[in-house]
Protein backbone atom coordinates (compact mmCIF):
# COMPACT_ATOMS: atom_id res chain seq x y z
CA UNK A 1 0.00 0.00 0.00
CA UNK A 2 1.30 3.57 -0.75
CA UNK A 3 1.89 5.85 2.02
CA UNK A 4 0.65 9.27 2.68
CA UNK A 5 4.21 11.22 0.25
CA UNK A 6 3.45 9.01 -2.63
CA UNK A 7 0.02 9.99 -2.31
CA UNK A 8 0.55 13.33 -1.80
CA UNK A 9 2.36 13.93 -4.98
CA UNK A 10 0.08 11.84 -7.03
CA UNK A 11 -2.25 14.72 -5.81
CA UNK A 12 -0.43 17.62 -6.59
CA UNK A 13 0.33 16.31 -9.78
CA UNK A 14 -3.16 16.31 -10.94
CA UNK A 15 -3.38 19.97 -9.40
CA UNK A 16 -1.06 21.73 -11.48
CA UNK A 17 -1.73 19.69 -14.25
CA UNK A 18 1.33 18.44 -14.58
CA UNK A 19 3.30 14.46 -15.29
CA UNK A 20 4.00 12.63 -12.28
CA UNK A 21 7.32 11.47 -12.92
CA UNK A 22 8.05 15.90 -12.77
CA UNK A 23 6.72 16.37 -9.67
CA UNK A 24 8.59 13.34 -8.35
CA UNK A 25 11.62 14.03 -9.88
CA UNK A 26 10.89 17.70 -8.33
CA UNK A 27 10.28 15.98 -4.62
CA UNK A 28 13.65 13.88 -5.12
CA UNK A 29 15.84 17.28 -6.18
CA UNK A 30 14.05 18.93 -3.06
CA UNK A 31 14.86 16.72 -0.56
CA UNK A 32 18.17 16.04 -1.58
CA UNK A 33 18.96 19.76 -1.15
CA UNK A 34 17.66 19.57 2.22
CA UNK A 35 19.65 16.57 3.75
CA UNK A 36 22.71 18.22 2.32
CA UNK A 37 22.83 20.41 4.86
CA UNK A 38 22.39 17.80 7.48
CA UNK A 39 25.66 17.47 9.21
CA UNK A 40 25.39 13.33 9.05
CA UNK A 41 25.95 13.80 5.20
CA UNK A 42 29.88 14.82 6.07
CA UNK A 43 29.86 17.06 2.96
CA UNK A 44 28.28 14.40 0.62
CA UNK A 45 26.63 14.95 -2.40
CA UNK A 46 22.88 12.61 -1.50
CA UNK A 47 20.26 10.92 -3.51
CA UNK A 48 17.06 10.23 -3.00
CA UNK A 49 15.20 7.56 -4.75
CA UNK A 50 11.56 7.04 -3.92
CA UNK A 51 9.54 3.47 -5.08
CA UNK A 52 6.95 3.94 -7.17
CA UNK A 53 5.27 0.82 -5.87
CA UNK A 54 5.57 1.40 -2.17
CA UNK A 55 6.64 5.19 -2.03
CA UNK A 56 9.64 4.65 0.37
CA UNK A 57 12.28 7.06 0.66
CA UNK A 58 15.71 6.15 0.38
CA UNK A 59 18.40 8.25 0.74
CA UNK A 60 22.11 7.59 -0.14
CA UNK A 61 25.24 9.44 0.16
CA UNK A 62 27.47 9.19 -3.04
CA UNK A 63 30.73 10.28 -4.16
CA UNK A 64 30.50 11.99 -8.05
CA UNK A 65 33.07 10.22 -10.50
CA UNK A 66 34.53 13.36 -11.85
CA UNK A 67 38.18 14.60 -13.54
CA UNK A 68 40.89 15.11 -12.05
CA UNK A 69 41.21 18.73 -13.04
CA UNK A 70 37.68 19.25 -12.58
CA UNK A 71 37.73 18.21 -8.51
CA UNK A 72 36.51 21.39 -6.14
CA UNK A 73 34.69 19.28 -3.32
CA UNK A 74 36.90 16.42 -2.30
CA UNK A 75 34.33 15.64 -0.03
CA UNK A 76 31.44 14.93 -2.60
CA UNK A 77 33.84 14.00 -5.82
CA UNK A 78 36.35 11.85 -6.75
CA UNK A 79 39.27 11.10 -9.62
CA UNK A 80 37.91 9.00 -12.34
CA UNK A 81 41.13 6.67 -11.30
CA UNK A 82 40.26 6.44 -7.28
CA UNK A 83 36.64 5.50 -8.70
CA UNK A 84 38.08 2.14 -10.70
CA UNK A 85 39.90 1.18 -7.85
CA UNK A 86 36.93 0.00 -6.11
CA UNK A 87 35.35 -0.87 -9.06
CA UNK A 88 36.63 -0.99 -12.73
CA UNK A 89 33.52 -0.25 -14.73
CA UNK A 90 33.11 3.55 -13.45
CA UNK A 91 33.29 6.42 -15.80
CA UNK A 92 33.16 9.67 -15.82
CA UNK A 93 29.63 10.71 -14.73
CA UNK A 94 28.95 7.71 -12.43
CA UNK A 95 28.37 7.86 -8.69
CA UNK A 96 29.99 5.68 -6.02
CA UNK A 97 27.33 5.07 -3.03
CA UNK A 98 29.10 5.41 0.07
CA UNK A 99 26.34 4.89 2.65
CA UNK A 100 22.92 5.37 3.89
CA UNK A 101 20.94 8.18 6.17
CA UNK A 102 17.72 7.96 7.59
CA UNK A 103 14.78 9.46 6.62
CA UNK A 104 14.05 11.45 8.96
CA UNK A 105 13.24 15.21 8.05
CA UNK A 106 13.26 17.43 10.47
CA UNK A 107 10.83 21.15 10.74
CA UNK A 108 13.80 22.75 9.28
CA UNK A 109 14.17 20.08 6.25
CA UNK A 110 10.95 20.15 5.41
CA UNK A 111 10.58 23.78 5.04
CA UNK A 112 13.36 23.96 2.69
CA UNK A 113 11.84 20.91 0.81
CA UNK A 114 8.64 22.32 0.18
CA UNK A 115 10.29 25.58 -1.25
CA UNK A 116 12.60 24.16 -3.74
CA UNK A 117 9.70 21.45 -4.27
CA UNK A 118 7.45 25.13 -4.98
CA UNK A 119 10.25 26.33 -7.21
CA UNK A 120 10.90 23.36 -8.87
CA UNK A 121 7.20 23.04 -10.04
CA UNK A 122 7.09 26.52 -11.32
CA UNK A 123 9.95 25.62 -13.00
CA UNK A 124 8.69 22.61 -14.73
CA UNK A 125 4.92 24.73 -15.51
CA UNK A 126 6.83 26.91 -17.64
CA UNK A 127 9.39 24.40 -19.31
CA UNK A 128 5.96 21.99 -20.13
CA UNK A 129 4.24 25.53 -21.28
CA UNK A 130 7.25 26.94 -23.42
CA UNK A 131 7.27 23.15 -24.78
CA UNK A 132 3.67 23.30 -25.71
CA UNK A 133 3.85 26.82 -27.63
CA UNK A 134 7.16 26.62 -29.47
CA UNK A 135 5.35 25.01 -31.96
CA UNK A 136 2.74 27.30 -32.26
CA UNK A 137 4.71 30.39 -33.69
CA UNK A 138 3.30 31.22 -37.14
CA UNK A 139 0.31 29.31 -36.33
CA UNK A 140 -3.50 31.21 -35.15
CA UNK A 141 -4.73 30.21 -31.86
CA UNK A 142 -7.75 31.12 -30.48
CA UNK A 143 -8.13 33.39 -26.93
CA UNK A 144 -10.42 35.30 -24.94
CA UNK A 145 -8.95 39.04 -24.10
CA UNK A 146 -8.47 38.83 -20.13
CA UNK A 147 -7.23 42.28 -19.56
CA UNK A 148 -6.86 45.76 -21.38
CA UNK A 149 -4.34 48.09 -19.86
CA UNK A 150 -3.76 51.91 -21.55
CA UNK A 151 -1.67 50.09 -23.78
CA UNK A 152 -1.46 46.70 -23.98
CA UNK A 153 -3.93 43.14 -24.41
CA UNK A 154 -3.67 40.07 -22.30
CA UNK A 155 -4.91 37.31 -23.54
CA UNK A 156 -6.01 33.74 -22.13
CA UNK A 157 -4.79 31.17 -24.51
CA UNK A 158 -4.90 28.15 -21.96
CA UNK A 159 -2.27 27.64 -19.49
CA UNK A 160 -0.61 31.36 -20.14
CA UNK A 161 -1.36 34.46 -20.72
CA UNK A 162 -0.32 36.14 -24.32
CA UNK A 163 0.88 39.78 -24.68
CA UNK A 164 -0.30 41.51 -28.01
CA UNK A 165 1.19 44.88 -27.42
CA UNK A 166 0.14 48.17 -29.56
CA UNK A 167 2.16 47.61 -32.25
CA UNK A 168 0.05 44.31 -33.10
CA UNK A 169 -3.50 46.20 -32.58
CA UNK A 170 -5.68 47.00 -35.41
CA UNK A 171 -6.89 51.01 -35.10
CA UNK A 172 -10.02 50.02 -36.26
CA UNK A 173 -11.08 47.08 -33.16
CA UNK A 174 -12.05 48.05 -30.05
CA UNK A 175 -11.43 44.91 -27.33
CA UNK A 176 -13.15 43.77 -24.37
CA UNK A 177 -12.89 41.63 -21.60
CA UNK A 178 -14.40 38.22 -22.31
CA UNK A 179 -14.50 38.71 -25.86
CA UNK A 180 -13.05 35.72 -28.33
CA UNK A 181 -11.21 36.10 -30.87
CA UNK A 182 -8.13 34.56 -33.28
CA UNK A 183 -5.02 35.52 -32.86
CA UNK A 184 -1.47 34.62 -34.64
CA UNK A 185 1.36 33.72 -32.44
CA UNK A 186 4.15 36.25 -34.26
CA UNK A 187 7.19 35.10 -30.93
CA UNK A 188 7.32 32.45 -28.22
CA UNK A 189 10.68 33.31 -26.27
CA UNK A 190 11.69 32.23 -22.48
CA UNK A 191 12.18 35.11 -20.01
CA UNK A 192 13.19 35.30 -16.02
CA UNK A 193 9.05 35.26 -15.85
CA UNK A 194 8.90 32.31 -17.68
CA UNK A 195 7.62 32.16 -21.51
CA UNK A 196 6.58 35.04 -23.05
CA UNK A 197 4.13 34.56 -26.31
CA UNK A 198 3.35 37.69 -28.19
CA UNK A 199 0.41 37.48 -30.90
CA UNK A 200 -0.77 40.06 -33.61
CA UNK A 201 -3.92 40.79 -34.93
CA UNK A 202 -2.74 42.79 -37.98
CA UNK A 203 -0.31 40.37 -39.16
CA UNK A 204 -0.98 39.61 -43.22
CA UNK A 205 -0.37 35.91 -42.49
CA UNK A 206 -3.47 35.82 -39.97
CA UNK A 207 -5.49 36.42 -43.40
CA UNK A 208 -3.36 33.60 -44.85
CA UNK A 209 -4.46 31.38 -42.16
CA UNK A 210 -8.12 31.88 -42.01
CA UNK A 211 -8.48 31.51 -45.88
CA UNK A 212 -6.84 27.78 -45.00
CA UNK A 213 -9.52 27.26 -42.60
CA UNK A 214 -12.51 28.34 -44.62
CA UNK A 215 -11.32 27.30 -48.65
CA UNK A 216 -10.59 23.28 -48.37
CA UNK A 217 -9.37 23.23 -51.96
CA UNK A 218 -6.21 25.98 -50.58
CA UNK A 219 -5.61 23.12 -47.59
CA UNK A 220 -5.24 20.56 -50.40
CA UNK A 221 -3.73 23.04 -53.20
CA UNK A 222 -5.47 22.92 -55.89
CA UNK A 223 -5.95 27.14 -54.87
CA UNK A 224 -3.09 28.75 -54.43
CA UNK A 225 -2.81 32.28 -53.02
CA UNK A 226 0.01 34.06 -54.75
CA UNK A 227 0.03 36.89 -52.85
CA UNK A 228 -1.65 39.11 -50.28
CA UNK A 229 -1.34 42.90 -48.86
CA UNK A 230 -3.52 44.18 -45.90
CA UNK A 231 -3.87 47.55 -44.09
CA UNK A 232 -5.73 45.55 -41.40
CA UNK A 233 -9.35 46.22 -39.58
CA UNK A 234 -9.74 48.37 -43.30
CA UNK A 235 -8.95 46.91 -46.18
CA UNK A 236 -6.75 43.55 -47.99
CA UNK A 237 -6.59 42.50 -51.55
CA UNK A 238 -5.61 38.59 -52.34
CA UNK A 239 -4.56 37.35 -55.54
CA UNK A 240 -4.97 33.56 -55.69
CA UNK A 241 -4.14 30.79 -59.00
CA UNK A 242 -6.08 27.62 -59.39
CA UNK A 243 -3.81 24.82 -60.80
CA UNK A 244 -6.89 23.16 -62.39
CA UNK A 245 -8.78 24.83 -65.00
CA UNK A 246 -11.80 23.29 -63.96
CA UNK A 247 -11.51 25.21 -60.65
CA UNK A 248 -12.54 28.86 -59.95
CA UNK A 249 -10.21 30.27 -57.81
CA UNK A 250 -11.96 33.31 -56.77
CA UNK A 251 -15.43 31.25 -56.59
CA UNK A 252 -13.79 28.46 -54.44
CA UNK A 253 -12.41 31.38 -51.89
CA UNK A 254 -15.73 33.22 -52.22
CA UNK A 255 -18.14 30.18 -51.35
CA UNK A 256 -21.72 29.78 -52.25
CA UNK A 257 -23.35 32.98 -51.53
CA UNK A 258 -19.90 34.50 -50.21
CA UNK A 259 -20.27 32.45 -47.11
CA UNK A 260 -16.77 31.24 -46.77
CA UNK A 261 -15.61 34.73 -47.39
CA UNK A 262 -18.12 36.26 -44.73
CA UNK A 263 -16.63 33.97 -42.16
CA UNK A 264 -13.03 35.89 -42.56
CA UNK A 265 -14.56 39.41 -42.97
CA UNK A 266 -16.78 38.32 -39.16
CA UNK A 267 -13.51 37.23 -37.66
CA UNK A 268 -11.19 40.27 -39.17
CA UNK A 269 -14.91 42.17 -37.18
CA UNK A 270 -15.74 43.55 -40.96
CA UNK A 271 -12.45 43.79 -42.45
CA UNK A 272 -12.88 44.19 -46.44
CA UNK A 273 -11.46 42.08 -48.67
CA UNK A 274 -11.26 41.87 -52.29
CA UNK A 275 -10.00 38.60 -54.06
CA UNK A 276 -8.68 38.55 -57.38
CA UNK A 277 -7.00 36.35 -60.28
CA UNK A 278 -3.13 36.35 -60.06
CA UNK A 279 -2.01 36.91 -63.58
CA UNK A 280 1.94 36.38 -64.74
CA UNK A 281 1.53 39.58 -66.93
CA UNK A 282 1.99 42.46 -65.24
CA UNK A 283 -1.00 44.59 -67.11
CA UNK A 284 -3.57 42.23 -66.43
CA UNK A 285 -2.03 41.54 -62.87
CA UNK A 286 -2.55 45.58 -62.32
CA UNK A 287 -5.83 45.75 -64.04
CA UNK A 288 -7.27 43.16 -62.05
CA UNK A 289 -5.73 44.56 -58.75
CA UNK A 290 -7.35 47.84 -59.17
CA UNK A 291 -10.70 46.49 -58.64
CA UNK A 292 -13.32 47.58 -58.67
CA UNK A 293 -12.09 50.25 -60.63
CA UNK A 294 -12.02 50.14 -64.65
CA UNK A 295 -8.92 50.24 -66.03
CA UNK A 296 -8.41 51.73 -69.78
CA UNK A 297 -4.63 51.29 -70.09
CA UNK A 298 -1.68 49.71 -68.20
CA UNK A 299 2.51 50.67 -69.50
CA UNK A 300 4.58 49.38 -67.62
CA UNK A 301 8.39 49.88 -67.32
CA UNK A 302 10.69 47.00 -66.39
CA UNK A 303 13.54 48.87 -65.56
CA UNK A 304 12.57 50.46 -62.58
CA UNK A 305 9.35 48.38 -62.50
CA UNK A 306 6.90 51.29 -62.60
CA UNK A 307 3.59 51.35 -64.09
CA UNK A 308 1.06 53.79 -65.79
CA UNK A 309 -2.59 53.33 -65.54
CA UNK A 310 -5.01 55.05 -67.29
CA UNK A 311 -8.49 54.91 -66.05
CA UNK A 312 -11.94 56.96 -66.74
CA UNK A 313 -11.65 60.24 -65.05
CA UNK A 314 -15.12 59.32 -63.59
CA UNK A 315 -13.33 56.03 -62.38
CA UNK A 316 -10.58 57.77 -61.20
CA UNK A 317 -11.12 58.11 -57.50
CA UNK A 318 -12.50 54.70 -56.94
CA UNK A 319 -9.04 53.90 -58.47
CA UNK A 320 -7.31 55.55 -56.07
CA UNK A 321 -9.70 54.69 -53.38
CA UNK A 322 -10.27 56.72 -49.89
CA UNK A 323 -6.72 58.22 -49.19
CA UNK A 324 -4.87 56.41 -51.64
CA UNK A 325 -5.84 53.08 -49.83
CA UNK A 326 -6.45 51.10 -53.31
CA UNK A 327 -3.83 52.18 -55.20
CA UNK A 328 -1.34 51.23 -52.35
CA UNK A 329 -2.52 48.10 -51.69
CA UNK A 330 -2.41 47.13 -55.28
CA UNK A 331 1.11 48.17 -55.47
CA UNK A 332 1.81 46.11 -52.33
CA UNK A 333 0.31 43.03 -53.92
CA UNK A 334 1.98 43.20 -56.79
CA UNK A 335 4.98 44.86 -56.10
CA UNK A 336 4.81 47.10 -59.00
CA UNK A 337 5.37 51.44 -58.32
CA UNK A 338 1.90 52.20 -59.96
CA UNK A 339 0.90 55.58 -60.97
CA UNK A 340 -2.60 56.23 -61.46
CA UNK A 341 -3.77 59.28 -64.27
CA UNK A 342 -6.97 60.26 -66.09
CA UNK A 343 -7.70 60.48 -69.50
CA UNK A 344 -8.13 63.17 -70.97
CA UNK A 345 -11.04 65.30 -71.78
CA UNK A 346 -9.94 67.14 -74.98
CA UNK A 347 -9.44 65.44 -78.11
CA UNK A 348 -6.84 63.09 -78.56
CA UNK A 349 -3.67 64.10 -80.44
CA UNK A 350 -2.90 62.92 -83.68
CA UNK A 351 -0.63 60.00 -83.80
CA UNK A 352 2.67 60.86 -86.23
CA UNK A 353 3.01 58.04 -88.06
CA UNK A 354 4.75 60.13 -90.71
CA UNK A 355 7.07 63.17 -89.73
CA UNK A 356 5.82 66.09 -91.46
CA UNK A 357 7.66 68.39 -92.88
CA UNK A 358 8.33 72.36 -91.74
CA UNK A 359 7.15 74.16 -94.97
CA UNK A 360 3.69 72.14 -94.12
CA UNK A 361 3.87 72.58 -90.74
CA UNK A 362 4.42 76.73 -91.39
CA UNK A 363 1.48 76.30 -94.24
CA UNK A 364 -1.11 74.97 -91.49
CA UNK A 365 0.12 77.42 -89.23
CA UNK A 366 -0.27 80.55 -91.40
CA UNK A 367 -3.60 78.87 -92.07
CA UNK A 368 -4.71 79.03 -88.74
CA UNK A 369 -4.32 82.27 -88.35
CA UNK A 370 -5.75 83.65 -91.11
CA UNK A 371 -8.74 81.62 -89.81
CA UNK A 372 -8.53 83.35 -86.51
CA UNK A 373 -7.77 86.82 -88.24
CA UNK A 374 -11.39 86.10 -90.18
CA UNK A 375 -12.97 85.25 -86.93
CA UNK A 376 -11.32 88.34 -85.00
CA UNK A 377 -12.96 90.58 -87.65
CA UNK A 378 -16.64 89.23 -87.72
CA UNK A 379 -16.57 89.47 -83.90
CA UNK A 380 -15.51 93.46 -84.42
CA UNK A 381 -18.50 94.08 -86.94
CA UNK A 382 -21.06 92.39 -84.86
CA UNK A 383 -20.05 94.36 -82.01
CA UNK A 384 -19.74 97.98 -83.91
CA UNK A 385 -23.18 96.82 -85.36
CA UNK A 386 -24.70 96.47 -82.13
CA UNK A 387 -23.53 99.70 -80.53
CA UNK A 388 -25.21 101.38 -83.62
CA UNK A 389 -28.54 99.93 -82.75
CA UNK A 390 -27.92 100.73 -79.30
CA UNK A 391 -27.01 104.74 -79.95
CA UNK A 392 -30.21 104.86 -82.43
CA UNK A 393 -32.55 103.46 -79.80
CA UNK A 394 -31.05 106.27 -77.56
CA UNK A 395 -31.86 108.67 -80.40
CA UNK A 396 -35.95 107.82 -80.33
CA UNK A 397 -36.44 107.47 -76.72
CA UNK A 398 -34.62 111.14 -76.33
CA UNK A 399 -37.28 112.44 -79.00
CA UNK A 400 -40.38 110.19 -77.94
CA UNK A 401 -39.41 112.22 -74.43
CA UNK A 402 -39.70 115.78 -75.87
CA UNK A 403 -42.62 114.95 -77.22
CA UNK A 404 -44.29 113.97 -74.95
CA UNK A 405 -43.24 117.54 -72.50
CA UNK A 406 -44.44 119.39 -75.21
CA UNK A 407 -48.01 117.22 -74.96
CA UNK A 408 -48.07 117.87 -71.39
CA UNK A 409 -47.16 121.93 -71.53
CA UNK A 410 -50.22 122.20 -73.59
CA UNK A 411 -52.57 120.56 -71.37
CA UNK A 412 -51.69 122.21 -68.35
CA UNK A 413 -52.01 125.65 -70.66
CA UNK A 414 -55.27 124.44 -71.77
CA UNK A 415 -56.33 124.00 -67.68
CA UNK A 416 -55.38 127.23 -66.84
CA UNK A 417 -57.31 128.79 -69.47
CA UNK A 418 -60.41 127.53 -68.48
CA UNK A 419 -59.43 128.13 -64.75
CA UNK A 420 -59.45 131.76 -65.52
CA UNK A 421 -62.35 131.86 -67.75
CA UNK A 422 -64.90 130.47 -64.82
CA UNK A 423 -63.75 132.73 -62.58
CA UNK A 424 -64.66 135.52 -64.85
CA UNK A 425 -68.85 133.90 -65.66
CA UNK A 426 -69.07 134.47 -61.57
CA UNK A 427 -68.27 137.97 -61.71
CA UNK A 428 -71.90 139.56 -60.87
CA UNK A 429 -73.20 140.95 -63.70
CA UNK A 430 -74.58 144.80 -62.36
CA UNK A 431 -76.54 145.59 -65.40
CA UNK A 432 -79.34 143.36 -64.11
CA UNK A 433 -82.43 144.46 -63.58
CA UNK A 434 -83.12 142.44 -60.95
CA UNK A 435 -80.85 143.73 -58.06
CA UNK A 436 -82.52 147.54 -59.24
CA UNK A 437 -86.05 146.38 -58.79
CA UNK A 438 -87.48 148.69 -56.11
CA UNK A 439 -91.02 148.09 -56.33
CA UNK A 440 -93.48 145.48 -55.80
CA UNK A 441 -91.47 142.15 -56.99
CA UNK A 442 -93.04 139.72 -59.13
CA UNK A 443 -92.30 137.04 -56.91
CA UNK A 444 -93.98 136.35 -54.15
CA UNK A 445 -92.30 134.40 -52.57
CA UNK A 446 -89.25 136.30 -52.45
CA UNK A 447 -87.53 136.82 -49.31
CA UNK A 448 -87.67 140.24 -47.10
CA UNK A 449 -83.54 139.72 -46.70
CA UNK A 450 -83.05 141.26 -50.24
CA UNK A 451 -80.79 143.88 -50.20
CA UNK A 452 -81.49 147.05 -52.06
CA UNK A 453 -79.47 149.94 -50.13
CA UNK A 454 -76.88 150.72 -47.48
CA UNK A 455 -79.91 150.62 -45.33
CA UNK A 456 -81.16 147.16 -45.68
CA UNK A 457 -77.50 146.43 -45.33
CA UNK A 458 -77.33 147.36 -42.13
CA UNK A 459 -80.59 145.79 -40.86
CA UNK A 460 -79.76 142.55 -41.92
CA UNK A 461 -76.48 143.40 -39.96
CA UNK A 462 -78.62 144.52 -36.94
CA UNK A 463 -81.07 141.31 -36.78
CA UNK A 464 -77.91 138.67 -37.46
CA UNK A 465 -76.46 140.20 -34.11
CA UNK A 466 -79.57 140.15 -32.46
CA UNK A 467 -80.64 136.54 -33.66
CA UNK A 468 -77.09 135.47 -32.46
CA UNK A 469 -77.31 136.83 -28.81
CA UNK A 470 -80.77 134.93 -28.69
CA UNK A 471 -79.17 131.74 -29.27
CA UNK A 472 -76.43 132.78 -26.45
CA UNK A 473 -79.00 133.51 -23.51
CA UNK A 474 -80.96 130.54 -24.89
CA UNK A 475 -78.10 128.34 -24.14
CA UNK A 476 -77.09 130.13 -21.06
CA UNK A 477 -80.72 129.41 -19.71
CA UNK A 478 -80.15 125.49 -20.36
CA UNK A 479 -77.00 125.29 -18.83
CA UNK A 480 -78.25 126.64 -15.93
CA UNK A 481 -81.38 124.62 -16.00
């Protein structure tokens, strides 16, 4: 039956989720350090072997089989010739046992056991961890972001934590805690901390790798992708070659529907991507890279490997795409220097197929400017022409507007005269005989108010004063009524 060490370990084995032959191999290290310092070791180097069927603990003293000129502890080494005296077979490397001690650990034993047994495991967590992930560089994992500092992502990936600093962060993604995603494992180094894994998200080769998840016929390579370029979280172009004609390249990465493509753009969170046919000519290569922009004309020039391209001038700043994003991806895919230009809008030049020469060049030009001469002319006439018009319509108006004063002085002459001639029919006519009739008139019904001398003038003077200050006392009277 085991005893309570043996089952101990078996324990903490499963615990840190590590082999049990390392955590017993850790116990046997740690326990050996301790009875070193027991004075019943002399000096001795020890070792401690523990069954694995009964989980006793034996522990040995031993003498190191070591060179000559490599001695420094007398105590715990000895000459590869001292060693073959006592027996023959020893080499460099072997141990001589020399005795026994008991197992008996004492309070301050054990406490220095269970550190270096602490150590030890650490130790062995990040050897088994560094082990696992060396394998993994230039490979996608996935991880769930754990913490996000001012500057820099932890993620979970397991039995570590990855570091994707800000240098592999897209601009465009905004992380959370909890949230899942794929990453690529760009370093896996060891450190005093133990192993460090850095992974990107912006890397082009994370594209790479998801397109080998998604496209089967890439995994078996009958699709090939030629090349990529990628500003990432915005934008990547692909160029991909089928090596059978039956096969569509661009369909096969596409999918039915563009599912197999959607699953890349939701994992790049809505990263665009445009796939295209890889082409060994550089024209059509450029052409097709400059989708979805049309492309009239590609020179290229193999010395310095430059390229024109001549698109629609309506085309032109799709060509070039949102601050020069399409155009430089298209040179990074296909590693051309590509210059992008309009055509343009006036009429195309004459190609010279023949080289004219200068008397006919001089005879068009002499013609050309008798033509313009002409024109020059015609535009002076029909000007001079139109000023005439204009000074004779000044002419009639200046006329039409004396005319018309004259019109208006007779009128008003015309007014006056009849003005004056009414006021002369109301002039009282004193040769009547009416105002001299004296006697009896022949009227009635004529009133006794006529006036016929100073007299009567004066009456009718008298009773308009008198009928007056009636009316005043009449009014006084009702007032003071």
């Amino acid at each position: 039956m085991k005893n309570e060490l043996f089952l101990a370990l078996t324990q903490l084995a499963a615990e840190r989720n590590l082999p049990q032959s390392i955590v017993v191999s850790a116990v046997k290290e740690a326990l050996a350090s301790a009875y070193r310092k027991d004075p019943a070791a002399k000096g001795q180097d020890i070792l401690v072997e523990v069954d694995s069927e009964t989980g006793d603990v034996i522990v040995k003293t031993i003498l190191n089989v070591k060179e000559e000129e490599e001695i420094e502890d007398p105590l715990s080494e000895i000459s590869e010739e001292e060693a073959q005296k006592v027996n023959k077979d020893l080499r460099v490397g072997d141990f001589i046992e020399t005795g026994f001690m008991e197992y008996n650990p004492g309070r301050i034993a054990a406490q220095t056991a269970k550190q270096v047994v602490l150590q030890k495991l650490r130790e062995a967590e990040r050897d088994l961890v560094f082990g696992k992930f060396a394998d993994k560089k230039g490979q996608v994992i996935v991880g769930t972001v754990q913490r996000v500092d001012s500057k820099n992502v932890f993620v979970d990936i397991g039995r570590t934590t990855a570091l994707m600093p800000p240098s592999e962060q897209t601009y465009y993604e905004r992380y959370r805690v909890g949230q899942k995603l794929k990453f690529f494992v760009t370093e896996v180094q060891r450190t005093a901390r133990g192993p460090e894994i850095i992974v990107s998200r912006t890397h082009p080769d994370l594209l790479r790798k998801l397109f080998e998840s998604e496209v089967p016929e890439i995994t078996t390579g009958v699709v090939e992708i030629k090349a990529l370029s990628r500003e990432a979280g915005a934008r990547s172009k692909v160029a991909v070659a089928s090596e059978d004609m039956e096969v569509d390249a661009v369909g096969a990465c596409v999918g039915l529907r563009g599912i197999r493509i959607q699953n890349v753009v939701n994992e790049l969170l809505g990263e665009k991507i445009d796939v295209v046919d890889w082409d060994e000519d550089p024209r059509v290569l450029i052409t097709n890279s400059l989708s979805p922009a049309n492309v009239t004309k590609v020179e290229v020039n193999e010395d310095d490997r430059t390229a024109l391209v001549i698109v629609p001038r309506k085309q032109l700043s799709l060509a070039i795409g949102k601050e020069g994003q399409n155009a430089r991806l298209a040179a990074k895919l296909t590693l051309w220097k590509i210059d992008v230009q309009p055509e343009e809008d006036q009429v195309v030049e004459v190609i010279e197929e023949t080289k004219e020469s200068p008397k006919e060049i001089n005879e068009v030009i002499e013609e050309t400017k008798e033509t313009e001469e002409v024109k020059s002319q015609e535009v002076v006439q029909t000007i001079e022409e139109e000023i005439l018009v204009q000074e004779d319509l000044v002419d009639d108006s200046a006329e039409l507007m004396a005319l018309e004063k004259e019109i208006q002085e007779l009128e008003d002459k015309e007014e006056k005269e009849k003005i004056l001639q009414k006021q002369k029919e109301d002039i009282l006519d004193f040769s009547s005989e009416d105002i001299w009739n004296l006697g009896g008139s022949k009227d009635s019904d004529k009133s006794d108010d006529t006036i016929r001398f100073a007299e009567d003038i004066e009456s009718l003077n008298s009773f308009k004063s008198d009928d007056k200050n009636a009316k005043k006392s009449n009014r006084k009277r009702k007032n003071k009524r």
